[in-house]
N, C-alpha and C. Protein backbone atom coordinates (compact mmCIF):
# COMPACT_ATOMS: atom_id res chain seq x y z
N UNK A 1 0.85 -1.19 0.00
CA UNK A 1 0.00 0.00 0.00
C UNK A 1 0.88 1.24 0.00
N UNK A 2 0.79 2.32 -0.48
CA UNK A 2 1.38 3.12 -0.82
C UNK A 2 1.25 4.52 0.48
N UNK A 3 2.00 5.13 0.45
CA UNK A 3 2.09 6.27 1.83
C UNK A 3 1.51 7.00 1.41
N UNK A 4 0.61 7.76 2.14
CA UNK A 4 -0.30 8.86 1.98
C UNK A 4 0.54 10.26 2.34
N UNK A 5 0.04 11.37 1.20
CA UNK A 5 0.42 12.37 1.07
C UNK A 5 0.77 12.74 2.34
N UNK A 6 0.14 12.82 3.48
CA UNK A 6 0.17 13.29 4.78
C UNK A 6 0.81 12.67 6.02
N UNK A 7 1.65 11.81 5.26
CA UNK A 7 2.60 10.57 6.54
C UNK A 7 4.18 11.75 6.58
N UNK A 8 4.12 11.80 7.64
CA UNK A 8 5.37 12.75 7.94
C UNK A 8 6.55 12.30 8.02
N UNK A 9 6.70 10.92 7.72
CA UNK A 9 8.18 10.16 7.87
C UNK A 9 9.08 10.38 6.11
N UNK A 10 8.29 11.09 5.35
CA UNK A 10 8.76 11.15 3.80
C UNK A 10 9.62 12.66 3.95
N UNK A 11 10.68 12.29 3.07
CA UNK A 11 11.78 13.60 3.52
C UNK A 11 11.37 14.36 2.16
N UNK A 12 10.46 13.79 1.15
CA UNK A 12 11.04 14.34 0.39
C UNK A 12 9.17 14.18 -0.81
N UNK A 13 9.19 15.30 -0.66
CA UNK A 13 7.14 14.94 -0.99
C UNK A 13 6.97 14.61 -3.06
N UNK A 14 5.58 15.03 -3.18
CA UNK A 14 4.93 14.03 -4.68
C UNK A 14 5.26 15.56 -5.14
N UNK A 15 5.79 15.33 -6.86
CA UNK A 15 5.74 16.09 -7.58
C UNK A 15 3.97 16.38 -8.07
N UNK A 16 3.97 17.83 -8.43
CA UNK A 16 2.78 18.22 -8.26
C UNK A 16 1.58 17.43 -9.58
N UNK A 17 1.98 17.04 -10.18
CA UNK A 17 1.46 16.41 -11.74
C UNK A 17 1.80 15.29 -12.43
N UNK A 18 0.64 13.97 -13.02
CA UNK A 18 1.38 13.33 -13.56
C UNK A 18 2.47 13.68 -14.86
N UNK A 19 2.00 15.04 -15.16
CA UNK A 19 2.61 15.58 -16.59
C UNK A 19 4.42 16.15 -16.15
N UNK A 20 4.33 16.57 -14.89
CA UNK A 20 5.39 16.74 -14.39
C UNK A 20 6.23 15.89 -14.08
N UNK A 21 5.52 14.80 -13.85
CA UNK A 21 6.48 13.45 -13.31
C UNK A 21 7.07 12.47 -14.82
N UNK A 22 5.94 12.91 -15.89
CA UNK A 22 6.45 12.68 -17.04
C UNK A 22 7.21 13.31 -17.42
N UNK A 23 7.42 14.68 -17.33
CA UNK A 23 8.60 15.61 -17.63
C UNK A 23 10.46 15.60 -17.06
N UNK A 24 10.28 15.30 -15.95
CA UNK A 24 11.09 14.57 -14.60
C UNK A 24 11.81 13.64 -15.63
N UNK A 25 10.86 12.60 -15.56
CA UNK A 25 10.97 11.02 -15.90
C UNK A 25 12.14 11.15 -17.92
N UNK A 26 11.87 12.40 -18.39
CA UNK A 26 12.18 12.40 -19.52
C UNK A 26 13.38 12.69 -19.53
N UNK A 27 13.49 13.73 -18.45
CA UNK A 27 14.75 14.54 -18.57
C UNK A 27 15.75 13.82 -18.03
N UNK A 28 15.55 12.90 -17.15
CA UNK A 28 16.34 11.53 -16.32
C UNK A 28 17.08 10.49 -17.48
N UNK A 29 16.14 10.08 -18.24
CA UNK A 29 16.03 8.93 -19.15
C UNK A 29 16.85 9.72 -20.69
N UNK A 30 16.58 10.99 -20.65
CA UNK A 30 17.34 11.61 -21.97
C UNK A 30 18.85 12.23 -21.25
N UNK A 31 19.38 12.23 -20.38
CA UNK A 31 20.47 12.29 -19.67
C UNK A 31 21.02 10.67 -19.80
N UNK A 32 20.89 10.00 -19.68
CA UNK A 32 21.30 8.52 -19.49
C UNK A 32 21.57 7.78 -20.69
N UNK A 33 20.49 8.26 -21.54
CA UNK A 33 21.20 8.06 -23.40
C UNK A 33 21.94 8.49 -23.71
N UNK A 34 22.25 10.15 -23.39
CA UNK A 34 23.61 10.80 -24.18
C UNK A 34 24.41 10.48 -23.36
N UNK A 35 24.35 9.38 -22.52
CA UNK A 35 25.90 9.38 -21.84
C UNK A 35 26.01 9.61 -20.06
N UNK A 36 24.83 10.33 -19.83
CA UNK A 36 24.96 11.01 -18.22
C UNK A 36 25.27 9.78 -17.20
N UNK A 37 25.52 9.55 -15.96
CA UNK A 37 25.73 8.59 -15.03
C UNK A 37 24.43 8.99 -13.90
N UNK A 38 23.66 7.75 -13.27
CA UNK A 38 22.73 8.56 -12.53
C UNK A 38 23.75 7.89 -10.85
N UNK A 39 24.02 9.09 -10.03
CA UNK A 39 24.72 8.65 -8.58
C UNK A 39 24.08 8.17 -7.95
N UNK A 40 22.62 8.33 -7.92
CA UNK A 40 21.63 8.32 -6.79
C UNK A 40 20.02 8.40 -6.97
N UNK A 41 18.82 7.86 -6.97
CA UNK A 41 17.92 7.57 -7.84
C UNK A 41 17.58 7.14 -9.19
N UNK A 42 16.50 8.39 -10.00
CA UNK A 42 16.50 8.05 -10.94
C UNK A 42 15.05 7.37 -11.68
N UNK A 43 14.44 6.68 -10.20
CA UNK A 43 13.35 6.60 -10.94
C UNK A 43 11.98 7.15 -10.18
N UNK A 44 11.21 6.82 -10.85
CA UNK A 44 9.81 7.31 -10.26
C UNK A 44 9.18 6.30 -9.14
N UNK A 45 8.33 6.23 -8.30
CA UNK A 45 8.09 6.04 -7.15
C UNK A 45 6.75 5.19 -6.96
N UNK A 46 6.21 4.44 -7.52
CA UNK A 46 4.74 4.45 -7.83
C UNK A 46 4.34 3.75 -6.45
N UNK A 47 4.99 3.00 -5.76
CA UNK A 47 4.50 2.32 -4.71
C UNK A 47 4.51 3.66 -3.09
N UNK A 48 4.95 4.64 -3.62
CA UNK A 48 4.69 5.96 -2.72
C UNK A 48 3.77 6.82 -2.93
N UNK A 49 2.78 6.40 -4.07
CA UNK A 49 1.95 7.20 -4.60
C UNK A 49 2.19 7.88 -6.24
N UNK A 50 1.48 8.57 -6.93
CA UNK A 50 1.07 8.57 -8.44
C UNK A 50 2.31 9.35 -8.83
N UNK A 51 2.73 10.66 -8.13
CA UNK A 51 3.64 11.40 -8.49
C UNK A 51 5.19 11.59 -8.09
N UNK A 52 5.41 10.33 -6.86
CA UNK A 52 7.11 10.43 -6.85
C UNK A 52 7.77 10.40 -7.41
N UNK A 53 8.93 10.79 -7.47
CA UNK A 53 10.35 10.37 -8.22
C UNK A 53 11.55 11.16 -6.96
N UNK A 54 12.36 9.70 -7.21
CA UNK A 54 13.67 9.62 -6.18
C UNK A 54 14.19 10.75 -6.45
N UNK A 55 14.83 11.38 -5.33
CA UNK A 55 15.70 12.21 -5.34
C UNK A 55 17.00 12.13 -6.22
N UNK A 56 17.31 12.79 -7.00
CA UNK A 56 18.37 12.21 -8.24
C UNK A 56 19.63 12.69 -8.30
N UNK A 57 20.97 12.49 -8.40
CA UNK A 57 21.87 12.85 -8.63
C UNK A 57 22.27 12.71 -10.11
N UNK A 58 22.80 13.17 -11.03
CA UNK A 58 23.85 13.09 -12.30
C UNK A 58 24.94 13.60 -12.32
N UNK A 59 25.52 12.54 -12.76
CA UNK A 59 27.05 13.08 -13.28
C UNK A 59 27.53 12.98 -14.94
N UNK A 60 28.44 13.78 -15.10
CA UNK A 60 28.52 13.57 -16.86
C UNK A 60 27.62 13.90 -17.68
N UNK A 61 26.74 15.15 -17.13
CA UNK A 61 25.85 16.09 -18.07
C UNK A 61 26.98 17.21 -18.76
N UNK A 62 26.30 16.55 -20.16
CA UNK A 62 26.50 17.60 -21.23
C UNK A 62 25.60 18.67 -21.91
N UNK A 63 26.06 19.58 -22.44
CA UNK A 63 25.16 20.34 -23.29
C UNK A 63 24.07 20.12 -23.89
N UNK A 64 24.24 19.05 -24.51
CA UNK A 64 22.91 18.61 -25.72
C UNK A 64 21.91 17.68 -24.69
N UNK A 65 22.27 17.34 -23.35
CA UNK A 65 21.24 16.90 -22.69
C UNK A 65 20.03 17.61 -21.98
N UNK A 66 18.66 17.34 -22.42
CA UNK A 66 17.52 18.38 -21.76
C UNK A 66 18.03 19.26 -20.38
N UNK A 67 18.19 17.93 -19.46
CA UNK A 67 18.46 18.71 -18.35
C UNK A 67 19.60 19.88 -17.76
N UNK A 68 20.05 19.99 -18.81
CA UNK A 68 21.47 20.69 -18.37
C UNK A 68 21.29 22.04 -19.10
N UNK A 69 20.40 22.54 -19.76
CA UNK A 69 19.39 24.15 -19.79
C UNK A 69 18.55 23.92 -19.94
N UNK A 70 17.43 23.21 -19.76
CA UNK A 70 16.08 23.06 -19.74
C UNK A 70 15.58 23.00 -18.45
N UNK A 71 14.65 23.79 -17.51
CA UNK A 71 14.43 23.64 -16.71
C UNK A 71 13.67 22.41 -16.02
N UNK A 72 13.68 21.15 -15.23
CA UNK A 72 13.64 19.77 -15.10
C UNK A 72 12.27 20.06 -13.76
N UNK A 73 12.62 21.19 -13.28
CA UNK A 73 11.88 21.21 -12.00
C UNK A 73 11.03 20.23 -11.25
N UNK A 74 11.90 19.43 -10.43
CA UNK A 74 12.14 18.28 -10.05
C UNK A 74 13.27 17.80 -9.12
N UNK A 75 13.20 16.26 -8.14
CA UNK A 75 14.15 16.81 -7.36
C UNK A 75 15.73 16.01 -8.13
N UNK A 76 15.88 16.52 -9.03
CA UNK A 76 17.19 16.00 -10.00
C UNK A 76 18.25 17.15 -9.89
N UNK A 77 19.55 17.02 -9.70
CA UNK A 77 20.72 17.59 -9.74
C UNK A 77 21.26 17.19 -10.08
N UNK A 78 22.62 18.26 -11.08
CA UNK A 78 23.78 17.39 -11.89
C UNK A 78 24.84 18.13 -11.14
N UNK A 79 25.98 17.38 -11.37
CA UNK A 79 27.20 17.43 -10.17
C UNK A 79 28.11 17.79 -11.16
N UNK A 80 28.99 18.97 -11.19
CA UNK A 80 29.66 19.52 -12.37
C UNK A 80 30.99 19.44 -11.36
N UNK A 81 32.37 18.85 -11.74
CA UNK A 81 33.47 18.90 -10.82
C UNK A 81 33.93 20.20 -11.89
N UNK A 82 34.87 21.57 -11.06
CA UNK A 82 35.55 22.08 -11.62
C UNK A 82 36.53 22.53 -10.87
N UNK A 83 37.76 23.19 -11.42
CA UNK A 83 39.16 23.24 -10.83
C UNK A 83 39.02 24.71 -10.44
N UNK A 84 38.43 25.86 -10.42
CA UNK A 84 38.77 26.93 -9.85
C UNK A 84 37.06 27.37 -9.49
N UNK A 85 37.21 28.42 -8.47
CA UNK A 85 36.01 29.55 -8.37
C UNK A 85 35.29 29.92 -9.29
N UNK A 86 36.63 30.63 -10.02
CA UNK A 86 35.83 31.18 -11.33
C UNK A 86 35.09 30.34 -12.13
N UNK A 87 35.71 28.88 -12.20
CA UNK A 87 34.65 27.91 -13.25
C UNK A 87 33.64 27.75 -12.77
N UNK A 88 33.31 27.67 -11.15
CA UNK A 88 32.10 27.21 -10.67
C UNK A 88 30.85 28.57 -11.02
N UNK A 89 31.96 29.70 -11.07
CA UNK A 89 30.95 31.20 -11.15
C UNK A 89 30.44 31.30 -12.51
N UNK A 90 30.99 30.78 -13.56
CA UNK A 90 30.47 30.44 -14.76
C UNK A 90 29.99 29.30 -15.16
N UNK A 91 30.13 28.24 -15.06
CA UNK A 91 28.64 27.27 -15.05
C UNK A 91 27.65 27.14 -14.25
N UNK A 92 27.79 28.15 -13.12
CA UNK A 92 26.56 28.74 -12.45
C UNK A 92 25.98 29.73 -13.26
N UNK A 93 26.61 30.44 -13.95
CA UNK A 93 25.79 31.25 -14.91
C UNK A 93 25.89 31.42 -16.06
N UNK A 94 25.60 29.79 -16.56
CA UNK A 94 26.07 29.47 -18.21
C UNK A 94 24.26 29.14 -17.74
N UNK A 95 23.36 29.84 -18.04
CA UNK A 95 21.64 29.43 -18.00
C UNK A 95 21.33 30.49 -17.98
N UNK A 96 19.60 30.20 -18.92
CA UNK A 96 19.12 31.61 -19.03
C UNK A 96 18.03 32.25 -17.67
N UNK A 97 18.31 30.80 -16.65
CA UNK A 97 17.27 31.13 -16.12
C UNK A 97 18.40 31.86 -14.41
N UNK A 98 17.42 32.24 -13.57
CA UNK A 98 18.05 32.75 -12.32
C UNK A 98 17.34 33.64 -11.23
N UNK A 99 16.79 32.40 -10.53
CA UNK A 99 15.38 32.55 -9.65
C UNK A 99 16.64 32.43 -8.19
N UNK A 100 16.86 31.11 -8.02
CA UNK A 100 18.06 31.05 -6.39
C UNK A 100 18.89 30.40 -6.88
N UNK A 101 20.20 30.87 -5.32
CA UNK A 101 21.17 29.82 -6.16
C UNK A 101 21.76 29.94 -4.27
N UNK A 102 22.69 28.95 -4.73
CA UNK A 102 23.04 28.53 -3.02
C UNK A 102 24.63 28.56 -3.27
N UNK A 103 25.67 28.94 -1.96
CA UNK A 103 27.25 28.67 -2.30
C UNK A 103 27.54 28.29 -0.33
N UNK A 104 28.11 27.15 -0.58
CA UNK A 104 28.44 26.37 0.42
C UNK A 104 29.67 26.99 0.53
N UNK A 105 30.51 26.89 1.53
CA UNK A 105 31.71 27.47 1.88
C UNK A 105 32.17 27.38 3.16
N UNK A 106 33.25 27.30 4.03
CA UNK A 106 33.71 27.62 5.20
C UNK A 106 33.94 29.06 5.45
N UNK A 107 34.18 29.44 4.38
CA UNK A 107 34.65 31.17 4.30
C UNK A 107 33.17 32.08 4.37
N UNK A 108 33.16 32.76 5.06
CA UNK A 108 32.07 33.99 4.94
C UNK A 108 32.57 34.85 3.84
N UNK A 109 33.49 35.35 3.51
CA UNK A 109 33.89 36.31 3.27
C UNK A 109 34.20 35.48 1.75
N UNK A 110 34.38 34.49 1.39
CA UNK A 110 34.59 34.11 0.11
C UNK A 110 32.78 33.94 -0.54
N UNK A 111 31.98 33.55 0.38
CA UNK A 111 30.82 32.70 0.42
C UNK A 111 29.87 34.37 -0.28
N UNK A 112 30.43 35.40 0.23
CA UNK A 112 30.00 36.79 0.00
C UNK A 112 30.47 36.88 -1.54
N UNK A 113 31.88 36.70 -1.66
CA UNK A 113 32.29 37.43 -3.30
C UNK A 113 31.65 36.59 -4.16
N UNK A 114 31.54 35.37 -3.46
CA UNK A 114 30.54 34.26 -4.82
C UNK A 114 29.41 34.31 -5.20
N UNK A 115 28.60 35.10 -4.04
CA UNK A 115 26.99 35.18 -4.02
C UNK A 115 27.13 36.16 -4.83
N UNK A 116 27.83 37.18 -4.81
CA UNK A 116 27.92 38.73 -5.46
C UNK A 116 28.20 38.67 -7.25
N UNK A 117 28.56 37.26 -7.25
CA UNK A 117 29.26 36.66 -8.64
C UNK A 117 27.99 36.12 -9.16
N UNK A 118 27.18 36.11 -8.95
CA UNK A 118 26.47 34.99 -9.36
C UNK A 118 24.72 35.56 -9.67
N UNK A 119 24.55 35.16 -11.09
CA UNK A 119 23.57 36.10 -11.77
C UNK A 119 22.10 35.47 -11.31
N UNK A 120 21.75 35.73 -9.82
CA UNK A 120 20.34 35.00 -9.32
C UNK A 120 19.39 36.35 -8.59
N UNK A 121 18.15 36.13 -8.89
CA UNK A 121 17.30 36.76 -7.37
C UNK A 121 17.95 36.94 -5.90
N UNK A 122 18.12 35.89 -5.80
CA UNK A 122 18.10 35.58 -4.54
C UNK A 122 19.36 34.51 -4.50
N UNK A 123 20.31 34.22 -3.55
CA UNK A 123 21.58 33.96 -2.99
C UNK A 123 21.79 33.37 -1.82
N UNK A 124 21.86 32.03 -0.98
CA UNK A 124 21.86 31.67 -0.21
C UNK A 124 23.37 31.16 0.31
N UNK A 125 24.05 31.63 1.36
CA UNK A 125 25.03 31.39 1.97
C UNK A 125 25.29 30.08 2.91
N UNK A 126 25.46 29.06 2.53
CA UNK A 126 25.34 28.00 3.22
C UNK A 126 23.66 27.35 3.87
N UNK A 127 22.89 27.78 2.88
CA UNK A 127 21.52 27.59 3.53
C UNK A 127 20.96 27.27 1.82
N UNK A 128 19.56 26.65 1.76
CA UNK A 128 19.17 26.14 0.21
C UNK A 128 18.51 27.09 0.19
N UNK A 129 17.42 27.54 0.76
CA UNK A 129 16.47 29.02 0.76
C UNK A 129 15.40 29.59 1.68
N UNK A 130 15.88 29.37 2.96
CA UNK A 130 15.37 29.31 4.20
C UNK A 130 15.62 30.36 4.39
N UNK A 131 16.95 30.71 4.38
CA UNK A 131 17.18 32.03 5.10
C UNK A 131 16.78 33.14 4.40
N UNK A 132 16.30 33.42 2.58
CA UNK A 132 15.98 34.76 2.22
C UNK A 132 14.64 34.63 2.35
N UNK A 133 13.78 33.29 2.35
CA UNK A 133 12.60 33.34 2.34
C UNK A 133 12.16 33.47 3.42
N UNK A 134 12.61 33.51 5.04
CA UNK A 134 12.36 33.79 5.90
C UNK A 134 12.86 35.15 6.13
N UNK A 135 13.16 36.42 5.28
CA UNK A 135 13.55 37.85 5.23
C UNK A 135 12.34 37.90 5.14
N UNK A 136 11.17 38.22 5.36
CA UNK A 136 10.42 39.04 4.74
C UNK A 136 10.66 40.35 4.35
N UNK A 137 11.31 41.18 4.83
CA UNK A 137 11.58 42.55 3.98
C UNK A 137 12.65 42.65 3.32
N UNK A 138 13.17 41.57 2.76
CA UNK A 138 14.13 41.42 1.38
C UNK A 138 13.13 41.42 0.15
N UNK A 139 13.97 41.85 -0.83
CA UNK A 139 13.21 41.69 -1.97
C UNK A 139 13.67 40.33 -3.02
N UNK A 140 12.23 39.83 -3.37
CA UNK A 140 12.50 38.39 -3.93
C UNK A 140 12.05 38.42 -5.80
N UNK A 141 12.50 37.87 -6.61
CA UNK A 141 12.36 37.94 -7.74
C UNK A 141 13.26 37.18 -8.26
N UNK A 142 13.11 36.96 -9.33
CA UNK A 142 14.57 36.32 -10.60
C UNK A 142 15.01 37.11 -11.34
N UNK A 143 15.65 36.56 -12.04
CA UNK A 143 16.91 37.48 -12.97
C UNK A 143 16.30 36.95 -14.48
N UNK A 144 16.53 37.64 -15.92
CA UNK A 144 16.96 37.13 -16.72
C UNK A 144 15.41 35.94 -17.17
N UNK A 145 15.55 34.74 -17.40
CA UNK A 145 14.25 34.28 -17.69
C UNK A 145 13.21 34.01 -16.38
N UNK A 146 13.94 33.76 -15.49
CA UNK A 146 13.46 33.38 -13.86
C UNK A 146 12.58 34.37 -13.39
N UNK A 147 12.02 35.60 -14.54
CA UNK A 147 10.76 36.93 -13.66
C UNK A 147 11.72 38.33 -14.07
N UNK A 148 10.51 39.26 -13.91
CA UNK A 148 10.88 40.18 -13.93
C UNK A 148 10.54 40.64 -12.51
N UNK A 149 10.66 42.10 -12.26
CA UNK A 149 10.34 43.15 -11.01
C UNK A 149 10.77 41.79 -9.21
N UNK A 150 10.76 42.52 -8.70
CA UNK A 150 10.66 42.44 -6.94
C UNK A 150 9.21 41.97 -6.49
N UNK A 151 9.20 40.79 -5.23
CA UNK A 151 8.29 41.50 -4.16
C UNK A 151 8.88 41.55 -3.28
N UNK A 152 7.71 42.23 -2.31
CA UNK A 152 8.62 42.13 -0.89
C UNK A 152 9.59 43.09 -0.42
N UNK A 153 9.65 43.77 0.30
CA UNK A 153 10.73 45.05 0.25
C UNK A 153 10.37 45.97 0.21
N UNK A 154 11.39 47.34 -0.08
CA UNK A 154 11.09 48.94 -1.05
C UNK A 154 10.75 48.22 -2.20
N UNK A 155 12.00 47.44 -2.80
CA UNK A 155 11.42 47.38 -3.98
C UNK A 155 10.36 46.58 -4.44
N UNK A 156 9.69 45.83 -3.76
CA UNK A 156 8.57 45.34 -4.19
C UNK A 156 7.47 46.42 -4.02
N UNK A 157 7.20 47.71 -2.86
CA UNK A 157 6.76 48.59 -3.23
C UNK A 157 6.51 49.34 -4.57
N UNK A 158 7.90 49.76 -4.69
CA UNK A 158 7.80 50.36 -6.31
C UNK A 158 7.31 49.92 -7.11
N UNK A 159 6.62 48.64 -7.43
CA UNK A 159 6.29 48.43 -8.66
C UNK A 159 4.76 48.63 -8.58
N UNK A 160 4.26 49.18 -7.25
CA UNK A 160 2.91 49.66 -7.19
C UNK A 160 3.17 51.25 -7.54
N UNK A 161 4.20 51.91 -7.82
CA UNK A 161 4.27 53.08 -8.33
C UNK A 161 4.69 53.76 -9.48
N UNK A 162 3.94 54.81 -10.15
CA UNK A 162 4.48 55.24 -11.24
C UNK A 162 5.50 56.47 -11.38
N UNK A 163 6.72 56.04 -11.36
CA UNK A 163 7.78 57.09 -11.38
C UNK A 163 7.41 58.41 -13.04
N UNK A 164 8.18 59.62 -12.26
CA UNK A 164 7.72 60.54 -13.10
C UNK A 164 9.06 61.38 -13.41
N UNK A 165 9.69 61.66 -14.46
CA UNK A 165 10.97 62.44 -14.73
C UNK A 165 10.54 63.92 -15.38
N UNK A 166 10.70 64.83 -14.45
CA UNK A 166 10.85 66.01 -14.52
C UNK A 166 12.19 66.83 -15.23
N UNK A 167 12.21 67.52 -16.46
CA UNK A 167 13.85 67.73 -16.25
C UNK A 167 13.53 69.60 -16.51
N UNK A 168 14.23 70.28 -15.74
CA UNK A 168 14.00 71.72 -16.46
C UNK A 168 15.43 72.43 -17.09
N UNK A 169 15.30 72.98 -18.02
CA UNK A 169 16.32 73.78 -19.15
C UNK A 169 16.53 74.40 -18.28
N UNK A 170 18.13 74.60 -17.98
CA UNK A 170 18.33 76.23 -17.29
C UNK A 170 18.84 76.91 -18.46
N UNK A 171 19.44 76.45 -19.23
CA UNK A 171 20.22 77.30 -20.29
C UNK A 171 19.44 77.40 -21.41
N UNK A 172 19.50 78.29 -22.45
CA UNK A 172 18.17 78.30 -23.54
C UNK A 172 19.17 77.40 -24.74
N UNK A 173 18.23 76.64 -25.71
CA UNK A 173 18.42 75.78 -26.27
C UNK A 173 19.39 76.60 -27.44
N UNK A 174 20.44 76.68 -27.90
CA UNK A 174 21.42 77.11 -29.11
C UNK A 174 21.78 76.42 -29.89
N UNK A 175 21.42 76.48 -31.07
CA UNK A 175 22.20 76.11 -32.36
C UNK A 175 23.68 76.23 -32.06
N UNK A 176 24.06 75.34 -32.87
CA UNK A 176 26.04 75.74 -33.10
C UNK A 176 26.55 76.60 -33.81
N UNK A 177 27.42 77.19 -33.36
CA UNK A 177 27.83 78.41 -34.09
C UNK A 177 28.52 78.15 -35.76
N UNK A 178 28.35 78.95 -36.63
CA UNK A 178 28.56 78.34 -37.71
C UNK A 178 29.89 77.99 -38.03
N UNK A 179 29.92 76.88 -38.80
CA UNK A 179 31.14 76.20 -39.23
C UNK A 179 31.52 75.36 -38.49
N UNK A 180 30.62 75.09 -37.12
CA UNK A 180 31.14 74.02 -35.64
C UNK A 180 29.60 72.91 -35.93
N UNK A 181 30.39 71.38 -35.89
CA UNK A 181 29.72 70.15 -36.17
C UNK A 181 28.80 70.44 -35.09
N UNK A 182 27.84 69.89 -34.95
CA UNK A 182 26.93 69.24 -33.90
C UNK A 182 27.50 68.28 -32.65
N UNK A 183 28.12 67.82 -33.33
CA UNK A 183 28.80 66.65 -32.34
C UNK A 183 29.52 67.14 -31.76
N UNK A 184 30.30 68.13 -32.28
CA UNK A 184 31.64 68.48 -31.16
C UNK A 184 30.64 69.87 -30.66
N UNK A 185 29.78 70.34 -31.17
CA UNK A 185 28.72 71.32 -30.18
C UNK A 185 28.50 70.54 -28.74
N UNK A 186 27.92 69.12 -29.16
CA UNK A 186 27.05 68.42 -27.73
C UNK A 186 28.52 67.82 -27.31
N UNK A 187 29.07 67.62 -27.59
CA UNK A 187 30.18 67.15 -26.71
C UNK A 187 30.93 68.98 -25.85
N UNK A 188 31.10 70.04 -26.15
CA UNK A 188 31.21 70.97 -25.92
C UNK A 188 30.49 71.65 -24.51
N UNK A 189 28.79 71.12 -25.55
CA UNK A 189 27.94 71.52 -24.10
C UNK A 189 28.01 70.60 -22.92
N UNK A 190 28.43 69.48 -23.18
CA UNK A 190 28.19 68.63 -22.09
C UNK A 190 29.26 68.75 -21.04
N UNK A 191 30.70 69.32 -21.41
CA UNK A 191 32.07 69.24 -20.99
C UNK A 191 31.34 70.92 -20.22
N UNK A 192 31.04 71.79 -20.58
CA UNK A 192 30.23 72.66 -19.73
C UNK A 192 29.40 72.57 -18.58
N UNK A 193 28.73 71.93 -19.14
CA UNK A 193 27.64 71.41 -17.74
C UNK A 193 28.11 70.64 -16.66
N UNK A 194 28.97 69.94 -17.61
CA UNK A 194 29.44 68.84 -15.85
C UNK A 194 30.94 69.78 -15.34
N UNK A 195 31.12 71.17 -15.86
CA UNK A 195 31.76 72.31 -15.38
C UNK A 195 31.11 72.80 -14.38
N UNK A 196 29.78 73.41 -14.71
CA UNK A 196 28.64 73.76 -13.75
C UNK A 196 28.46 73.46 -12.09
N UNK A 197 28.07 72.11 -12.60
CA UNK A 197 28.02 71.05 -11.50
C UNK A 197 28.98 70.85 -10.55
N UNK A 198 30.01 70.94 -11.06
CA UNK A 198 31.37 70.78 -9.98
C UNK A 198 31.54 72.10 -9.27
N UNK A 199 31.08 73.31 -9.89
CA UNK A 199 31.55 74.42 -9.30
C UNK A 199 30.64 75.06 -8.78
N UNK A 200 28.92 73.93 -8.78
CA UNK A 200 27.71 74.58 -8.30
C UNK A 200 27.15 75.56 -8.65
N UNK A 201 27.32 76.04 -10.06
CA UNK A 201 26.75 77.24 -10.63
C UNK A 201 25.66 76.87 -11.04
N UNK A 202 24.44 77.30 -10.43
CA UNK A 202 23.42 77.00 -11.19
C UNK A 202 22.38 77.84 -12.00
């Protein structure tokens, strides 16, 4: 008999859809043809109910495999070994997508320049996403395909507001004097103005 949604001894709960668990199930099985290694699961769960699938590890994901830019959303991970920081900071952000991302570390202070490296919403320092989702007055969003705008925050404020740009002429608008380009006019006026500014003339 199979465990009911509501038995609290399961670490690890039902994907929300059979269409999802077919999706899961594809991206597993099309990793394993081109080559991928599975460490740890792998398959679907049916004696736990309609929508499990094991918690998954891969190794030896390549490019042309679904899961490795296609979003799998599911509990599948691929295990990328690389030799420096910087490689890990770029196949962390070799994807179009960038909702969270997590950096394990002993270092605070390294665990900081990596989060700062790394093209996500949201950034977790030795934690999976407990700790920004328990900010409530941080602002939460993705990057890039992962969402646009903030909630939560100032800036989730702002996007209930309509900003307004005011600009006023102090100087009256002049043609260039004759025989002088345009271009080297606005480059002229501009080397003026930020004269202005420095010397507070207004």
């Amino acid at each position: 008999m199979g465990a009911s949604y509501s038995d609290l001894d399961l670490d690890m709960g039902s994907l929300t859809s059979e269409r999802q668990l077919r999706m899961v199930s594809e991206h597993v099985a099309n990793a394993v043809a081109h080559g991928a290694a599975v460490a740890a699961g792998g398959h679907a769960r049916p004696d736990l109910g309609p929508c499990f699938f094991e918690p998954t590890v891969l190794t030896g994901v390549t490019p042309e495999m679904a899961c490795h830019s296609e979003e799998t959303f599911g509990p599948v991970v691929a295990v990328y070994p690389v030799a420096s920081e910087a490689e890990a900071v770029a196949r962390a952000n070799d994807t179009e997508y960038g909702l969270n991302a997590s950096v394990f570390t002993r270092s605070a202070r390294r665990g900081r320049r990596v989060a700062a490296a790394l093209r996500a919403g949201t950034v977790n320092v030795n934690d999976t996403f407990s700790s920004a989702y328990g900010s409530i007055d941080a602002p939460m969003g993705g990057m890039r395909a992962s969402g646009l705008g903030r909630r939560h925050g100032a800036e989730g404020l702002l996007k209930y507001t309509e900003a307004q740009s005011v600009a006023r002429a102090r100087l009256p608008v002049v043609d260039p004097p004759a025989g002088m380009s345009r271009d080297t006019y606005l480059r002229l006026t501009g080397a003026a103005v930020r004269w202005l500014r420095r010397t507070r003339i207004r």
